[in-house]
C-alpha atoms as a PDB file:
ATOM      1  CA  UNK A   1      23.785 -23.561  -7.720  1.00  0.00           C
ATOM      2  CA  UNK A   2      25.050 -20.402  -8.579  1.00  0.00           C
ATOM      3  CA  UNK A   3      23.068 -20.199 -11.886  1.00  0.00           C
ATOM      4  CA  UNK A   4      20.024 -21.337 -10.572  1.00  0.00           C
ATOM      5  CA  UNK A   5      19.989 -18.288  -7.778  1.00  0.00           C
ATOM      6  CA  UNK A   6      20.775 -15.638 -10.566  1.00  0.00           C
ATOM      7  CA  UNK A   7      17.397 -17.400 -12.289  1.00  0.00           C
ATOM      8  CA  UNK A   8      15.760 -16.668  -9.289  1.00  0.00           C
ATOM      9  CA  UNK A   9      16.622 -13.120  -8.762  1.00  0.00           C
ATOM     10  CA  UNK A  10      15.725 -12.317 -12.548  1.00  0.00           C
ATOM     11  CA  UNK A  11      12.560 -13.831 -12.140  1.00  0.00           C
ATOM     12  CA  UNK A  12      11.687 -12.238  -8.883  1.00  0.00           C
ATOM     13  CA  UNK A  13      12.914  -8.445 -10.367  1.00  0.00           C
ATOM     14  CA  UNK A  14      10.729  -9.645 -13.011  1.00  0.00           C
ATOM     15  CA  UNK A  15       8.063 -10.206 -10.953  1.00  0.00           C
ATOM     16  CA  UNK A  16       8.262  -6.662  -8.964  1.00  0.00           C
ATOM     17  CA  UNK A  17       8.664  -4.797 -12.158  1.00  0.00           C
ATOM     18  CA  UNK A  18       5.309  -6.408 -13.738  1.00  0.00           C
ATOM     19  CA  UNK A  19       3.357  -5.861 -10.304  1.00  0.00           C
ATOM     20  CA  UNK A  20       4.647  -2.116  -9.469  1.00  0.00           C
ATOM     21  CA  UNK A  21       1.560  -0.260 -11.813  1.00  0.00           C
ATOM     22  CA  UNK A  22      -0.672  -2.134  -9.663  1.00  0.00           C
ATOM     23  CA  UNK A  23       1.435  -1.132  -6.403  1.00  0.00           C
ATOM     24  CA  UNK A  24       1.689   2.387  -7.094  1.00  0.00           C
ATOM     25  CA  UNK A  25      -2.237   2.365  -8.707  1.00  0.00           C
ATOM     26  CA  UNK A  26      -3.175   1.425  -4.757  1.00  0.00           C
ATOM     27  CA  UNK A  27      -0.883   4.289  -3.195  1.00  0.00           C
ATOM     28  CA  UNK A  28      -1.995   6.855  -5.567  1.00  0.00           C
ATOM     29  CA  UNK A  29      -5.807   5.899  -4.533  1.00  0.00           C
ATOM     30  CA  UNK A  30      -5.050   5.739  -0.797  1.00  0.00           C
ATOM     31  CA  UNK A  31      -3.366   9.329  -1.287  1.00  0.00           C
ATOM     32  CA  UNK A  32      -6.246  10.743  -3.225  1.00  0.00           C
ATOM     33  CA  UNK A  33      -8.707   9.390  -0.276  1.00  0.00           C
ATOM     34  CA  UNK A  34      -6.616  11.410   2.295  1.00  0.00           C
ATOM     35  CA  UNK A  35      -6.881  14.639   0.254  1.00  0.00           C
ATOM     36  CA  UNK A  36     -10.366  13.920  -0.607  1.00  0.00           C
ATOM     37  CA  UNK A  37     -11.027  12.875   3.158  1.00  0.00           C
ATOM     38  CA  UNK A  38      -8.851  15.124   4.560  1.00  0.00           C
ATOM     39  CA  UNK A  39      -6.769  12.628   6.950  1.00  0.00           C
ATOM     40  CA  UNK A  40      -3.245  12.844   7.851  1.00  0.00           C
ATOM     41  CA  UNK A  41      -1.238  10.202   8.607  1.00  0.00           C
ATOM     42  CA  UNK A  42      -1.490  10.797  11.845  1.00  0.00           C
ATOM     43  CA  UNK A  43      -4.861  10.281  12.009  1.00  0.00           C
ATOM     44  CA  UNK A  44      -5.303   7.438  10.019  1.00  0.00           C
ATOM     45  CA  UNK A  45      -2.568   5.605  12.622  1.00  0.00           C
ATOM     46  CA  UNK A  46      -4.954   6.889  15.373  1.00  0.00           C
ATOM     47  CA  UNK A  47      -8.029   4.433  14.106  1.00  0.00           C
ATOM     48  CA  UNK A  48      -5.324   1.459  13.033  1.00  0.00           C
ATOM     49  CA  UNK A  49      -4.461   1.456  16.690  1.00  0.00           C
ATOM     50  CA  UNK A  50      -7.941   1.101  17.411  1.00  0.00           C
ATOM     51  CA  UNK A  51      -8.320  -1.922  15.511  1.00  0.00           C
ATOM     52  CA  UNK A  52      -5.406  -3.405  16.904  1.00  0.00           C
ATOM     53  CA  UNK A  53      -2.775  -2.533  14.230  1.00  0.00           C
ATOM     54  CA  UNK A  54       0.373  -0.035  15.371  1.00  0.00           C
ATOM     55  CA  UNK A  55       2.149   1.349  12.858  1.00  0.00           C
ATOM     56  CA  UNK A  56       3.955   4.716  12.724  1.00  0.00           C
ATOM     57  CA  UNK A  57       2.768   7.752  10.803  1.00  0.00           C
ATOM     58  CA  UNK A  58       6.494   7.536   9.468  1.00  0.00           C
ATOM     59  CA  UNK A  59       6.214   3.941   8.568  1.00  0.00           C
ATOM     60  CA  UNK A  60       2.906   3.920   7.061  1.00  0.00           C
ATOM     61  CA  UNK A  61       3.599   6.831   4.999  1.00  0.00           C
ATOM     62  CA  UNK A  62       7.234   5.151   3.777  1.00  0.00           C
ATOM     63  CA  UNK A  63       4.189   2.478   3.125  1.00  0.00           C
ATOM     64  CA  UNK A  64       2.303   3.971   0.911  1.00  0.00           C
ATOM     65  CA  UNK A  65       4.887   5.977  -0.755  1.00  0.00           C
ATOM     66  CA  UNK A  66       6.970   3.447  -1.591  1.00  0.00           C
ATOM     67  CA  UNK A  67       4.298   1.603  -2.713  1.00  0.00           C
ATOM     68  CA  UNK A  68       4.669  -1.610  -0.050  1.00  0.00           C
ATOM     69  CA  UNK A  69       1.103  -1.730   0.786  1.00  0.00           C
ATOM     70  CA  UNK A  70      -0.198  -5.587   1.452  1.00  0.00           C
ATOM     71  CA  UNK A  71      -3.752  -6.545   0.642  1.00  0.00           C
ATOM     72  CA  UNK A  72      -5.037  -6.992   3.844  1.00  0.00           C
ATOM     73  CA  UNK A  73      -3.703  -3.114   5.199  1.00  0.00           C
ATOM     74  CA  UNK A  74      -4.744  -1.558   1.422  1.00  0.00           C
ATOM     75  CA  UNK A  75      -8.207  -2.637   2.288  1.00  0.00           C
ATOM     76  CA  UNK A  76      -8.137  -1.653   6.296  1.00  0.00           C
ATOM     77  CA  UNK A  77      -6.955   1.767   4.815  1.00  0.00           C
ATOM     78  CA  UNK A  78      -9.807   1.926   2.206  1.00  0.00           C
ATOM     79  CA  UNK A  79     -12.090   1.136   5.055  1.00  0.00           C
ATOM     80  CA  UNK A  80     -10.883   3.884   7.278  1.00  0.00           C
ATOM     81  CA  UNK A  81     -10.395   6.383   5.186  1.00  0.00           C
ATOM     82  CA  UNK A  82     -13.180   6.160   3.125  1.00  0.00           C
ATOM     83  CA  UNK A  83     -15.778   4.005   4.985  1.00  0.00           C
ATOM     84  CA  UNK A  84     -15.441   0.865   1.719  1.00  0.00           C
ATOM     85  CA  UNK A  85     -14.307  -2.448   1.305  1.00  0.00           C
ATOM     86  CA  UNK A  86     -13.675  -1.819  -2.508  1.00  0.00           C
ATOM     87  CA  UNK A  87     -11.822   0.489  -4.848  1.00  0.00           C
ATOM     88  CA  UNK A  88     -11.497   0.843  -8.380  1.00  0.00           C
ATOM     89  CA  UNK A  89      -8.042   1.392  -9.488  1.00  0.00           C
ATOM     90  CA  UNK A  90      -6.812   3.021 -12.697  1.00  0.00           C
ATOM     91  CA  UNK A  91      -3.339   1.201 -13.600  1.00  0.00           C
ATOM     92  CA  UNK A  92      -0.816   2.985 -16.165  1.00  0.00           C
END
């Protein structure tokens, strides 16, 4: 049993190392749209409460900087932000 949890854990650190270009590809964007937008945190949690989603400013900016965005709030942000349902994303 014990085996079979480390072979778990590698897979899953595994896992989070392969997806984290993708993960930080989607924070950088969301920070670029803020400059380029010029939002604040603040007033991005302003029209998430309006659709029904509380968060934060704190929380949503530990979000995006530590890259822990899910799909569904990287594309509510895009929308916001930017007024777009789509992004394209440069990984490294």
């Amino acid at each position: 049993m014990h085996e079979n949890n480390l072979s778990q854990a590698n897979i899953s650190l595994t896992n989070k190392k392969s997806i984290l270009p993708y993960a930080k590809a989607c924070s950088l964007h969301i920070k670029t749209l803020m400059v380029e937008n010029e939002m604040t945190y603040d007033d991005i949690v302003a029209q998430l409460e309006n659709r029904g989603v509380v968060l934060s400013s704190s929380n949503l900016r530990n979000k995006v900087s530590g890259h822990a965005l899910s799909a569904g709030l990287f594309f509510l942000l895009l929308e916001i932000i930017g007024g777009q349902l789509s992004a394209k994303i440069k990984v490294k």
